[in-house]
ModelCIF file with pLDDT and N, C-alpha, C, O atoms, coordinates in Angstrom:
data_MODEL
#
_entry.id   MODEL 
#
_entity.id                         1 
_entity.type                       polymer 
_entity.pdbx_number_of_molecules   1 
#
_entity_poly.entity_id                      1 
_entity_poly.type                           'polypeptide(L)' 
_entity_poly.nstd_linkage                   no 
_entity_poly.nstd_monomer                   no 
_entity_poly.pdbx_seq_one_letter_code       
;(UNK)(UNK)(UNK)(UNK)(UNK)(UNK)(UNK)(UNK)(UNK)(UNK)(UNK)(UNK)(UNK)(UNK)(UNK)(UNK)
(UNK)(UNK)(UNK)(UNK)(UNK)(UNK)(UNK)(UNK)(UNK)(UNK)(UNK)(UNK)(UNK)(UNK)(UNK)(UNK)
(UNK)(UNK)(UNK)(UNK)(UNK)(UNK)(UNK)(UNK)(UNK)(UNK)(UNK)(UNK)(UNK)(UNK)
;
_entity_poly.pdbx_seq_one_letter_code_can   XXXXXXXXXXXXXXXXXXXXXXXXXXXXXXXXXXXXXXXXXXXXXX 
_entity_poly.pdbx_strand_id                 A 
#
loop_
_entity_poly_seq.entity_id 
_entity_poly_seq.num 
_entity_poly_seq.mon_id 
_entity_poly_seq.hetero 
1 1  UNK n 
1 2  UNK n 
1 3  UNK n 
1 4  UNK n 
1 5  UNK n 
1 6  UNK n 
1 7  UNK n 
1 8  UNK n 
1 9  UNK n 
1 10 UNK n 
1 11 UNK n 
1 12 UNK n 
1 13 UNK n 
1 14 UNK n 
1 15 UNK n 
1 16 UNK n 
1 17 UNK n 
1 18 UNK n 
1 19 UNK n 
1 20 UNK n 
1 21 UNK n 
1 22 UNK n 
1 23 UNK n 
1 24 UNK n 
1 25 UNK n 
1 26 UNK n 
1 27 UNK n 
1 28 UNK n 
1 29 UNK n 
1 30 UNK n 
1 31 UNK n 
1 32 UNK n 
1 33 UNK n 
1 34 UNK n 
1 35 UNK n 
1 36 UNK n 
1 37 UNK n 
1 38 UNK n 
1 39 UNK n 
1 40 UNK n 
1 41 UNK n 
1 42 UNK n 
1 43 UNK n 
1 44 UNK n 
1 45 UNK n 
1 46 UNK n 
#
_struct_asym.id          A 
_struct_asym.entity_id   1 
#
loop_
_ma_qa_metric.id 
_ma_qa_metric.mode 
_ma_qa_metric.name 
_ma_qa_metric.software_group_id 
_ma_qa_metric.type 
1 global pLDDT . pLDDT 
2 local  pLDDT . pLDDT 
#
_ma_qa_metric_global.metric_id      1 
_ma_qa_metric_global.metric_value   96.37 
_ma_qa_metric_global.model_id       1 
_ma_qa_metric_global.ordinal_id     1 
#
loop_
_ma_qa_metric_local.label_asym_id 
_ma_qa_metric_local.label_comp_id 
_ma_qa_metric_local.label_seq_id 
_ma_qa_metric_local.metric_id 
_ma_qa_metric_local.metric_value 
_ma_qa_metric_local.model_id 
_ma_qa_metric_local.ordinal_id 
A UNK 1  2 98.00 1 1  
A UNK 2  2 98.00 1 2  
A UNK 3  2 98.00 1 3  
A UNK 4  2 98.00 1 4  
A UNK 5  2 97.00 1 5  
A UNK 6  2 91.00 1 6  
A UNK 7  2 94.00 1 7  
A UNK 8  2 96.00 1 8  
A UNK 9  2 97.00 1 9  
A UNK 10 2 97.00 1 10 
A UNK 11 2 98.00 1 11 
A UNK 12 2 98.00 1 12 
A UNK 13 2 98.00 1 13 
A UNK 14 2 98.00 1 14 
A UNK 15 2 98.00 1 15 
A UNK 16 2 97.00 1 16 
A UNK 17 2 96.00 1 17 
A UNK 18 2 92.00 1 18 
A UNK 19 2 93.00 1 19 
A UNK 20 2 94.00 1 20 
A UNK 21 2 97.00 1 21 
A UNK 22 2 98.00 1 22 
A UNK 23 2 98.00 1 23 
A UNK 24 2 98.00 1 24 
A UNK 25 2 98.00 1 25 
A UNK 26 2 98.00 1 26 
A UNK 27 2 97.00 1 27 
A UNK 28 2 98.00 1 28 
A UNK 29 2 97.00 1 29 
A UNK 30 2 97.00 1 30 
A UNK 31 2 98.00 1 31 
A UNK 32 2 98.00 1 32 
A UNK 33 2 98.00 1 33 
A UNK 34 2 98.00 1 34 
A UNK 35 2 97.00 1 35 
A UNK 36 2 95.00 1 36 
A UNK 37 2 94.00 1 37 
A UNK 38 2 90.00 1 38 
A UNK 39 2 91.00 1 39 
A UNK 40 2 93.00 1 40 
A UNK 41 2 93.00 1 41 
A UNK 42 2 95.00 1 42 
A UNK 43 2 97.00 1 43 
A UNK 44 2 98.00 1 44 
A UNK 45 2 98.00 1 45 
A UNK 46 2 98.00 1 46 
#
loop_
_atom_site.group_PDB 
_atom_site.id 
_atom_site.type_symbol 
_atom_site.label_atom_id 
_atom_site.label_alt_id 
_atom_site.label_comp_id 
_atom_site.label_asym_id 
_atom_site.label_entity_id 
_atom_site.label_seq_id 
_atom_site.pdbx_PDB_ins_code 
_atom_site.Cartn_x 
_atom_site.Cartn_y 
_atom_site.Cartn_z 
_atom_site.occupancy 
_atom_site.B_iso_or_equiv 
_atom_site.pdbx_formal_charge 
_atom_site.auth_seq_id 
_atom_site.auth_comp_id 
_atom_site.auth_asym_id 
_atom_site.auth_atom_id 
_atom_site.pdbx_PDB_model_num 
ATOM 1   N N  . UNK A 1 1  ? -72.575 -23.995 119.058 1.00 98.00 ? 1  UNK A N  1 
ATOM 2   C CA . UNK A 1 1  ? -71.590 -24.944 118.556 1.00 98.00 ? 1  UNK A CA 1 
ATOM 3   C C  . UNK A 1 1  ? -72.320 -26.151 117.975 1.00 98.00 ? 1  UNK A C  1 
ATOM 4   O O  . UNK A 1 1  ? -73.345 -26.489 118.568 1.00 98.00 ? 1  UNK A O  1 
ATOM 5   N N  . UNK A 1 2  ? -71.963 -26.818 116.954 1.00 98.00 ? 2  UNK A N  1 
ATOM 6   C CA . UNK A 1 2  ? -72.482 -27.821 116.025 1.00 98.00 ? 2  UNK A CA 1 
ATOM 7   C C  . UNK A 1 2  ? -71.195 -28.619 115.945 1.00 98.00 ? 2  UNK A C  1 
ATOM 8   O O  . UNK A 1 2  ? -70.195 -27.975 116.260 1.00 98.00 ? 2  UNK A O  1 
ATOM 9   N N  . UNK A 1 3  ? -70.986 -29.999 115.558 1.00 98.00 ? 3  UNK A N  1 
ATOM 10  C CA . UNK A 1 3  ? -70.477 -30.935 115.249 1.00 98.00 ? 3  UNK A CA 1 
ATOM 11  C C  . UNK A 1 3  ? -70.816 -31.956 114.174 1.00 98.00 ? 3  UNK A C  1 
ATOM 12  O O  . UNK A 1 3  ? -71.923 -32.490 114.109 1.00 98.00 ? 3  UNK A O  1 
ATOM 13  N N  . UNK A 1 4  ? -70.152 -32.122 113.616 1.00 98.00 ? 4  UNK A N  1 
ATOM 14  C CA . UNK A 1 4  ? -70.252 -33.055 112.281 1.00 98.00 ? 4  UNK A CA 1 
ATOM 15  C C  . UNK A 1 4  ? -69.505 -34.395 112.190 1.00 98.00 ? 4  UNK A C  1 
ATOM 16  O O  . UNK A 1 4  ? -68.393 -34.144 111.726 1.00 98.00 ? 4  UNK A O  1 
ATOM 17  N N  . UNK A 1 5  ? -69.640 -35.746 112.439 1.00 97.00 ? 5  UNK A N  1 
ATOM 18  C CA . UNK A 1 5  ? -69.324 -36.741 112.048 1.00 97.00 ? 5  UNK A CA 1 
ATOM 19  C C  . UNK A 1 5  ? -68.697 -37.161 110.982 1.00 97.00 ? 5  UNK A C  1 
ATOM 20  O O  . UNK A 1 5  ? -68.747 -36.169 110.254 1.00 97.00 ? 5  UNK A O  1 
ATOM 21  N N  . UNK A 1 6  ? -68.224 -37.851 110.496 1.00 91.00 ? 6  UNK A N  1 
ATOM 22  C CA . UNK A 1 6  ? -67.474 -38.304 109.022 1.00 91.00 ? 6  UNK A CA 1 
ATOM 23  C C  . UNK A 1 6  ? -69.276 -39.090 108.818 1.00 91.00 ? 6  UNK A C  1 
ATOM 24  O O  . UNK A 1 6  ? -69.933 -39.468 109.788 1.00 91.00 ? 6  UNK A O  1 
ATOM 25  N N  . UNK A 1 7  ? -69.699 -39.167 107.555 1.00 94.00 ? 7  UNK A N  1 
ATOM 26  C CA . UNK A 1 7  ? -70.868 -39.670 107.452 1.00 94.00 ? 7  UNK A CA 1 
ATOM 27  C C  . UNK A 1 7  ? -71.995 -39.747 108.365 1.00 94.00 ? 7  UNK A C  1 
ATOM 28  O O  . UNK A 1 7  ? -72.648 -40.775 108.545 1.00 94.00 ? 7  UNK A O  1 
ATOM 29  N N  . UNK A 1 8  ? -72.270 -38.296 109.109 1.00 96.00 ? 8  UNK A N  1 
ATOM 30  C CA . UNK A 1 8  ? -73.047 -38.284 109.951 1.00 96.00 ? 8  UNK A CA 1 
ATOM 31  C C  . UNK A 1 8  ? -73.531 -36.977 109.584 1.00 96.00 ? 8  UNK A C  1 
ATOM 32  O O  . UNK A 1 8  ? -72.854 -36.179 108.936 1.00 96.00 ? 8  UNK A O  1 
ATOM 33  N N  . UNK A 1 9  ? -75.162 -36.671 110.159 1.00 97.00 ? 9  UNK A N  1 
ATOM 34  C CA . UNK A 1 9  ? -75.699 -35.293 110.104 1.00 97.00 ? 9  UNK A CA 1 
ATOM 35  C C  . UNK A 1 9  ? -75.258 -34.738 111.226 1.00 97.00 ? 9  UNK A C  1 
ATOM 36  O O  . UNK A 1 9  ? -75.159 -35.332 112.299 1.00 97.00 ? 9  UNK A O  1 
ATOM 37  N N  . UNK A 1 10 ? -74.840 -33.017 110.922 1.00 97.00 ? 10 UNK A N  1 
ATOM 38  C CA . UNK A 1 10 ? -74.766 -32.120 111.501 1.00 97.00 ? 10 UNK A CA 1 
ATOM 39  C C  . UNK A 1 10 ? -75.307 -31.700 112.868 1.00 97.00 ? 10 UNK A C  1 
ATOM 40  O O  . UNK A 1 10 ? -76.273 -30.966 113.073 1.00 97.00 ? 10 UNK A O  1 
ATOM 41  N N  . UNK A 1 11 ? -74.548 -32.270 113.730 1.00 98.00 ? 11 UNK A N  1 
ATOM 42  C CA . UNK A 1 11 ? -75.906 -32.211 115.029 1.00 98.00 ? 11 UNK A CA 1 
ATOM 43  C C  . UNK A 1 11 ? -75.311 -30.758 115.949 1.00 98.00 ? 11 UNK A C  1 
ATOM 44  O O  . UNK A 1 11 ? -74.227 -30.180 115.877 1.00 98.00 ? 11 UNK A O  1 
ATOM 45  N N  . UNK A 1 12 ? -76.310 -30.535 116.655 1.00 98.00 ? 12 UNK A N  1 
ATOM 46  C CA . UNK A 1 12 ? -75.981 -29.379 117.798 1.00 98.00 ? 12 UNK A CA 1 
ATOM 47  C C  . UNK A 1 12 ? -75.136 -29.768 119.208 1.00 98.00 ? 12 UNK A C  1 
ATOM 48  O O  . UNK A 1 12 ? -75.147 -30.910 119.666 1.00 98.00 ? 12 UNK A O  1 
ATOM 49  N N  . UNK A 1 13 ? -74.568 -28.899 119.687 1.00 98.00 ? 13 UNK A N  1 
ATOM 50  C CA . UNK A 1 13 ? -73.653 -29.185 120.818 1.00 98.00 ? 13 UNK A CA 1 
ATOM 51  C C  . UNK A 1 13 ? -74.397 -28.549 121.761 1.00 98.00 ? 13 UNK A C  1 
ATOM 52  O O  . UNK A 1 13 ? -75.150 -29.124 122.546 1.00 98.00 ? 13 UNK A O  1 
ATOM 53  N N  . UNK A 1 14 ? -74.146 -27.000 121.687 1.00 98.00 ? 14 UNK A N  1 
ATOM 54  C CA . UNK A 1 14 ? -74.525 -26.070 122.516 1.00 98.00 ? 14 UNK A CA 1 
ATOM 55  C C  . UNK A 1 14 ? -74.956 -24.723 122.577 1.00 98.00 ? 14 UNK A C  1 
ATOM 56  O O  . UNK A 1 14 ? -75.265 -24.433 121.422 1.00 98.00 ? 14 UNK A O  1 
ATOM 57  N N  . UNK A 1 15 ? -75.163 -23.623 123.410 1.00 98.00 ? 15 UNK A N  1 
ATOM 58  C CA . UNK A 1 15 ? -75.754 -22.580 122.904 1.00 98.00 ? 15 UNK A CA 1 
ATOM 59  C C  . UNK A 1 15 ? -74.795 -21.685 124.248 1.00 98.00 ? 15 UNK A C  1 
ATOM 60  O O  . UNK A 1 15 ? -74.363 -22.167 125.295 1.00 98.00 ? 15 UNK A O  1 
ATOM 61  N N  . UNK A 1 16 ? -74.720 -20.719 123.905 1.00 97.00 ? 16 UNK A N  1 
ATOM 62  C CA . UNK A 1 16 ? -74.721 -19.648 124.757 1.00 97.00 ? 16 UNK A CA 1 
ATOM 63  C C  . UNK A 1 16 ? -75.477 -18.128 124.572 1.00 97.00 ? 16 UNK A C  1 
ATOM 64  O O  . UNK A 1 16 ? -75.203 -17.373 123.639 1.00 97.00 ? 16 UNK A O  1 
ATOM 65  N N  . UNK A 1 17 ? -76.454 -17.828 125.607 1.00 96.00 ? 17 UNK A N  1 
ATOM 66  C CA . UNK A 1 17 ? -77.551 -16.612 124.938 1.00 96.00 ? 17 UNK A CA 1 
ATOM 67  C C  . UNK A 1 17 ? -76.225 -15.300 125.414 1.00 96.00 ? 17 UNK A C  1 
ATOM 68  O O  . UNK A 1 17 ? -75.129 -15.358 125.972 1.00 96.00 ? 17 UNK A O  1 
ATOM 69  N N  . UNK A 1 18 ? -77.148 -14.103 124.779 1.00 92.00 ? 18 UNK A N  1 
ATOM 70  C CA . UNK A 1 18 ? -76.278 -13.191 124.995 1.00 92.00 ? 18 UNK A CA 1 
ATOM 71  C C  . UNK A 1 18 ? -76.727 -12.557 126.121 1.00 92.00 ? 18 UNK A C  1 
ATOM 72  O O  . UNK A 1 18 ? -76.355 -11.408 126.359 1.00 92.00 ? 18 UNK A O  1 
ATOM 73  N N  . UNK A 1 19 ? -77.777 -13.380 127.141 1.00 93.00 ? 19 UNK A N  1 
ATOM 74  C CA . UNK A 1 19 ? -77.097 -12.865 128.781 1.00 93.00 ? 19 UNK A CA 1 
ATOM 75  C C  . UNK A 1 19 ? -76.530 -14.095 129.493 1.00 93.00 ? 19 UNK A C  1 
ATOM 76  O O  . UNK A 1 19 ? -76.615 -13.889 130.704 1.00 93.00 ? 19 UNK A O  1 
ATOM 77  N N  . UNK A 1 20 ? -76.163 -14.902 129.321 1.00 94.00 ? 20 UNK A N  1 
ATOM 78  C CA . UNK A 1 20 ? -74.894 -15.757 129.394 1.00 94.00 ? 20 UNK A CA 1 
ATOM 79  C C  . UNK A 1 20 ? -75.246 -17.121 129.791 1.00 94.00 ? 20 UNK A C  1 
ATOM 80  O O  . UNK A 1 20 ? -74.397 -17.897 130.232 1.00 94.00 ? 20 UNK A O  1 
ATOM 81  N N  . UNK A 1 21 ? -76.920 -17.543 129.590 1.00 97.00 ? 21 UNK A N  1 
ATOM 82  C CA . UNK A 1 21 ? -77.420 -18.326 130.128 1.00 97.00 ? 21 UNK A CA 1 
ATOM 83  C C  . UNK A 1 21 ? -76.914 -19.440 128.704 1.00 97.00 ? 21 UNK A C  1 
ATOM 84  O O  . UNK A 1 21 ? -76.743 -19.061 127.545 1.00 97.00 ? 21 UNK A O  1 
ATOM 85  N N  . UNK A 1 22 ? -76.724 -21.167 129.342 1.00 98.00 ? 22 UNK A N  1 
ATOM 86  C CA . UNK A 1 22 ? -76.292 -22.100 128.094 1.00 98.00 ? 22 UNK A CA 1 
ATOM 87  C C  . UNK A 1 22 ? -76.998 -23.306 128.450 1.00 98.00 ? 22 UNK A C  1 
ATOM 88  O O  . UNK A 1 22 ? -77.317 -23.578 129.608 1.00 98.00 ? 22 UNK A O  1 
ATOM 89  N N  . UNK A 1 23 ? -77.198 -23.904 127.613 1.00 98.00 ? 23 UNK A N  1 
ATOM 90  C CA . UNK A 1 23 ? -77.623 -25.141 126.906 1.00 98.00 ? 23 UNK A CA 1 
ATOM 91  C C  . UNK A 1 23 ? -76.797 -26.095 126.217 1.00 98.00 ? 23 UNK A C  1 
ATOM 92  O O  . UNK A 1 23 ? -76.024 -25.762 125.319 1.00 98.00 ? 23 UNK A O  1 
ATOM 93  N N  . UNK A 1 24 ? -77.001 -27.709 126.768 1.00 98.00 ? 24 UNK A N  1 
ATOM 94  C CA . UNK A 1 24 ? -76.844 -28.305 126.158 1.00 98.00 ? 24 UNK A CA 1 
ATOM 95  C C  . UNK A 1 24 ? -77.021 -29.683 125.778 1.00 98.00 ? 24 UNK A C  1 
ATOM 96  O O  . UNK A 1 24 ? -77.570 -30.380 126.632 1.00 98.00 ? 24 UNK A O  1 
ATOM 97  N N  . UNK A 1 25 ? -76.651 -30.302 124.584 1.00 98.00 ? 25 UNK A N  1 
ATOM 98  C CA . UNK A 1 25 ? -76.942 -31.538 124.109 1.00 98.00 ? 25 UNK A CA 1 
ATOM 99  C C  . UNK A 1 25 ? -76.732 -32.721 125.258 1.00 98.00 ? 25 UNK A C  1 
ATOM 100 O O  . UNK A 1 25 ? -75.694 -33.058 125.827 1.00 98.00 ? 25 UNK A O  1 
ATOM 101 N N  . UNK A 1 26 ? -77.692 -33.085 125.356 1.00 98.00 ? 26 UNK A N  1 
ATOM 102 C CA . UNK A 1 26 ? -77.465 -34.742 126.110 1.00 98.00 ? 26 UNK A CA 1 
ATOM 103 C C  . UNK A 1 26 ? -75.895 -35.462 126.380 1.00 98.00 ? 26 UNK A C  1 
ATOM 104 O O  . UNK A 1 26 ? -75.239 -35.672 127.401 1.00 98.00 ? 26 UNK A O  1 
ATOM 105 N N  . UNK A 1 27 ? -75.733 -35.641 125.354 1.00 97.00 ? 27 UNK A N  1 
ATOM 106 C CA . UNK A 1 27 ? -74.379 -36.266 125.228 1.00 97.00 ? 27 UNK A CA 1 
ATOM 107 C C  . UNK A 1 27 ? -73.313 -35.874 125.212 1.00 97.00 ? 27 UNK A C  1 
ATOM 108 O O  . UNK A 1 27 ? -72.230 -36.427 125.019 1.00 97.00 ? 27 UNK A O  1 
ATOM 109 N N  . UNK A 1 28 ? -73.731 -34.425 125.515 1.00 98.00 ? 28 UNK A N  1 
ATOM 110 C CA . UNK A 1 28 ? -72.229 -33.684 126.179 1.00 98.00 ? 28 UNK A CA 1 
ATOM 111 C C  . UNK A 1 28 ? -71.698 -33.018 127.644 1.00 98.00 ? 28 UNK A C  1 
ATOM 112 O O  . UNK A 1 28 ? -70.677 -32.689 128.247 1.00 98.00 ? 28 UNK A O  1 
ATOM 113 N N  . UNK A 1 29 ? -73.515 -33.085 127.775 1.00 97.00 ? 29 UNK A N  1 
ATOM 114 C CA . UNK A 1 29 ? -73.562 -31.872 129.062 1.00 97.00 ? 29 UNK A CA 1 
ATOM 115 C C  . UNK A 1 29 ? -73.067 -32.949 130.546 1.00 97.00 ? 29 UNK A C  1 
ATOM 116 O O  . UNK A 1 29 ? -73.477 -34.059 130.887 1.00 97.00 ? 29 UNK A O  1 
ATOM 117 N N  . UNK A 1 30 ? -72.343 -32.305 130.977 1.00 97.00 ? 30 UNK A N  1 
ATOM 118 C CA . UNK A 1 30 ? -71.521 -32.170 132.071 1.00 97.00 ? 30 UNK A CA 1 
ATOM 119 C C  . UNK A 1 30 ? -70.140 -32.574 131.985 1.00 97.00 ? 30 UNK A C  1 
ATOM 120 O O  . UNK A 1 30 ? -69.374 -32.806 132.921 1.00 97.00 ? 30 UNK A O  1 
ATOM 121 N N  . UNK A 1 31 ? -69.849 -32.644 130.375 1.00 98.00 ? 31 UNK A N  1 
ATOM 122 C CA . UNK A 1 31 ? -68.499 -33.051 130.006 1.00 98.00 ? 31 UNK A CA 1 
ATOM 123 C C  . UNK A 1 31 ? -67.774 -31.844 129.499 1.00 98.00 ? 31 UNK A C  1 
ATOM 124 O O  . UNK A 1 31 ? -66.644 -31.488 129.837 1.00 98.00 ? 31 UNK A O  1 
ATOM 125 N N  . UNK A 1 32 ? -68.848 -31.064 128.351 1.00 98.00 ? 32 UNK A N  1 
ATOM 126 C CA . UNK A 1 32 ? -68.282 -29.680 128.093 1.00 98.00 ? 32 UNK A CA 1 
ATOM 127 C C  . UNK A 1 32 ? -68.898 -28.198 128.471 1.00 98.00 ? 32 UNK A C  1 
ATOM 128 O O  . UNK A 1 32 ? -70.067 -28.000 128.801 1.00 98.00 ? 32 UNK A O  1 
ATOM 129 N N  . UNK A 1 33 ? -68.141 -27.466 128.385 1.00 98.00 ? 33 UNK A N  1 
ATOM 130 C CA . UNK A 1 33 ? -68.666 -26.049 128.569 1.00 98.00 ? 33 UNK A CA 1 
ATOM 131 C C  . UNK A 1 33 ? -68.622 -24.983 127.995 1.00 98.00 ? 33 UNK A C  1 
ATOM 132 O O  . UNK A 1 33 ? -67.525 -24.587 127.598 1.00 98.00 ? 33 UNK A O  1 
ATOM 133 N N  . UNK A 1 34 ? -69.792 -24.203 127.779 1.00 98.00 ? 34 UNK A N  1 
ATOM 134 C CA . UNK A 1 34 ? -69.467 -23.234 126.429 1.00 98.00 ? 34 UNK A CA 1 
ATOM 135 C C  . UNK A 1 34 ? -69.528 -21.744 127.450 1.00 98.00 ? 34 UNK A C  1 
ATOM 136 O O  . UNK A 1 34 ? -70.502 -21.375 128.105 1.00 98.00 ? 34 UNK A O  1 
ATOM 137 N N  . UNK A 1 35 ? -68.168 -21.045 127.344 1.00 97.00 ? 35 UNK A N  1 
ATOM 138 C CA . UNK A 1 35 ? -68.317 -19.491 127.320 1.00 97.00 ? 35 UNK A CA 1 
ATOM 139 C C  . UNK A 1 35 ? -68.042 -18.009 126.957 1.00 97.00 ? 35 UNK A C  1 
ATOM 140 O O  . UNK A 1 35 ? -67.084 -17.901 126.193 1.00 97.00 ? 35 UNK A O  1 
ATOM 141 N N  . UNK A 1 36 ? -68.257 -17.583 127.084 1.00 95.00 ? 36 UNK A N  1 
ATOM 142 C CA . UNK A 1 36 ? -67.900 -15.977 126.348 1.00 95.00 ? 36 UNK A CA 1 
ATOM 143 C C  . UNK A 1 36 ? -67.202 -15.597 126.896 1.00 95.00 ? 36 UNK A C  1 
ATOM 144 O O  . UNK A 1 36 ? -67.046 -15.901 128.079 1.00 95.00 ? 36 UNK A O  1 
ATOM 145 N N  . UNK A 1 37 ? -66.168 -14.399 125.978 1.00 94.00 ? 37 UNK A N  1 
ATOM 146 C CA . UNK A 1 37 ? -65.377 -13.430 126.189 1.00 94.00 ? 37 UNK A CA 1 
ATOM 147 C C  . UNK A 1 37 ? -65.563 -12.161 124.855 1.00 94.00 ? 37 UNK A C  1 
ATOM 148 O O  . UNK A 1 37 ? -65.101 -11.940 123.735 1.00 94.00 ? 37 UNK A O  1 
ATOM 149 N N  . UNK A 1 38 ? -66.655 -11.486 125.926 1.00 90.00 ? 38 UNK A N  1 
ATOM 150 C CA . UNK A 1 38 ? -67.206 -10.257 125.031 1.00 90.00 ? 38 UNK A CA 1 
ATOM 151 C C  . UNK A 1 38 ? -66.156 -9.393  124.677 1.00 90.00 ? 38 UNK A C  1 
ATOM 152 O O  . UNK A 1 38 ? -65.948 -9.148  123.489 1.00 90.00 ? 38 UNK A O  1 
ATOM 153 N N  . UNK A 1 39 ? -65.282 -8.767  125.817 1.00 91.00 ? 39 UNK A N  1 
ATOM 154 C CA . UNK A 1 39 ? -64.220 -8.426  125.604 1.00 91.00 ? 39 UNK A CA 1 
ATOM 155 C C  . UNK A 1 39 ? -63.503 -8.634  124.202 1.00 91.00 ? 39 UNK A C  1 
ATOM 156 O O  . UNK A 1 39 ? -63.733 -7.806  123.320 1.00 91.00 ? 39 UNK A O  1 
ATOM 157 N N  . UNK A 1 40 ? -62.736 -9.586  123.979 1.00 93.00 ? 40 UNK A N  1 
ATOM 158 C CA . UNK A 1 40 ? -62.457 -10.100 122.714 1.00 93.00 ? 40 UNK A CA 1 
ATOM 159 C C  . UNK A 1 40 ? -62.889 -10.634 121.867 1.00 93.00 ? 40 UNK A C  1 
ATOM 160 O O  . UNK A 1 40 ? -62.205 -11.121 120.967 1.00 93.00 ? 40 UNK A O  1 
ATOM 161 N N  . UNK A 1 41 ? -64.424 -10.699 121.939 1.00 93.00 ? 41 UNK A N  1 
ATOM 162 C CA . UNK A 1 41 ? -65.434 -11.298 121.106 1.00 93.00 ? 41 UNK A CA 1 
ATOM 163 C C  . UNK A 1 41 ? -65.195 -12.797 120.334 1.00 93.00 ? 41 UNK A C  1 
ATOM 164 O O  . UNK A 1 41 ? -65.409 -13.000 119.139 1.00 93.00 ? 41 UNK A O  1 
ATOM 165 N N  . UNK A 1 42 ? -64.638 -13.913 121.434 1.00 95.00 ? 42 UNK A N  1 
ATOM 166 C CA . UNK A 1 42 ? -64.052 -15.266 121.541 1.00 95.00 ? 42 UNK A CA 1 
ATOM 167 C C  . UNK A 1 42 ? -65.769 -15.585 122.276 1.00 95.00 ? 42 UNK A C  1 
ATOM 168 O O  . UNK A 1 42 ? -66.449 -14.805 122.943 1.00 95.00 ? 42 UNK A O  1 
ATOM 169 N N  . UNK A 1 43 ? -66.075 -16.945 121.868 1.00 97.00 ? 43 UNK A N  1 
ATOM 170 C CA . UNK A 1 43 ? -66.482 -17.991 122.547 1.00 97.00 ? 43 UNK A CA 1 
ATOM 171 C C  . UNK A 1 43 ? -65.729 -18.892 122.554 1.00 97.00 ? 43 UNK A C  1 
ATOM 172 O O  . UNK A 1 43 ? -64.886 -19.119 121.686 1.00 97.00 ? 43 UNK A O  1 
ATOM 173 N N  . UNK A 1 44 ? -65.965 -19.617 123.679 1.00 98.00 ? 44 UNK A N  1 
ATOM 174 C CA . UNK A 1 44 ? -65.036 -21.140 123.810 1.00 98.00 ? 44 UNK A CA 1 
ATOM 175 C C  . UNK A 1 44 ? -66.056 -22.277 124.086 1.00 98.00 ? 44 UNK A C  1 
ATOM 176 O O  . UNK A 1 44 ? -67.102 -22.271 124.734 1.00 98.00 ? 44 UNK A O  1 
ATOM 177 N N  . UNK A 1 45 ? -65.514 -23.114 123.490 1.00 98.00 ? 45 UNK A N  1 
ATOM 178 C CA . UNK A 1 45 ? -65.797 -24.512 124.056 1.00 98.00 ? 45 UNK A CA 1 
ATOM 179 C C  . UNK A 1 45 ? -64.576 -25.427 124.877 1.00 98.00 ? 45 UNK A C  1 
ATOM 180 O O  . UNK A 1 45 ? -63.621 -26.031 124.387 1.00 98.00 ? 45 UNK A O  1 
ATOM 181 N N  . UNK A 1 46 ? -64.920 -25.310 126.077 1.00 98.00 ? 46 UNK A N  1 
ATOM 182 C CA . UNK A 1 46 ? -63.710 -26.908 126.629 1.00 98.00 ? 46 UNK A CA 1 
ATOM 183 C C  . UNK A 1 46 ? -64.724 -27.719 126.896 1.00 98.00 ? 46 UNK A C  1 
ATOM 184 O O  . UNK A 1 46 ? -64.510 -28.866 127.288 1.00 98.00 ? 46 UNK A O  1 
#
């Protein structure tokens, strides 16, 4: 996941690998969470 500002560069959010391990940006982590649903081939972010 990436995010874009109104007059800002393109920065990174987060990652999820495809064995389910995630990563993330400073300024988000422990606020959001990124996960899969292989099943329906959805990722989410809340």
């Amino acid at each position: 996941w990436y995010r874009q500002a109104p007059g800002k560069l393109r920065e990174w959010v987060a990652i999820i690998n495809s064995d389910g391990s995630t990563n993330y940006d400073g300024s988000v982590k422990g606020r959001f969470a990124i996960s899969r649903d292989n099943a329906k081939n959805i990722v989410y972010l809340q």
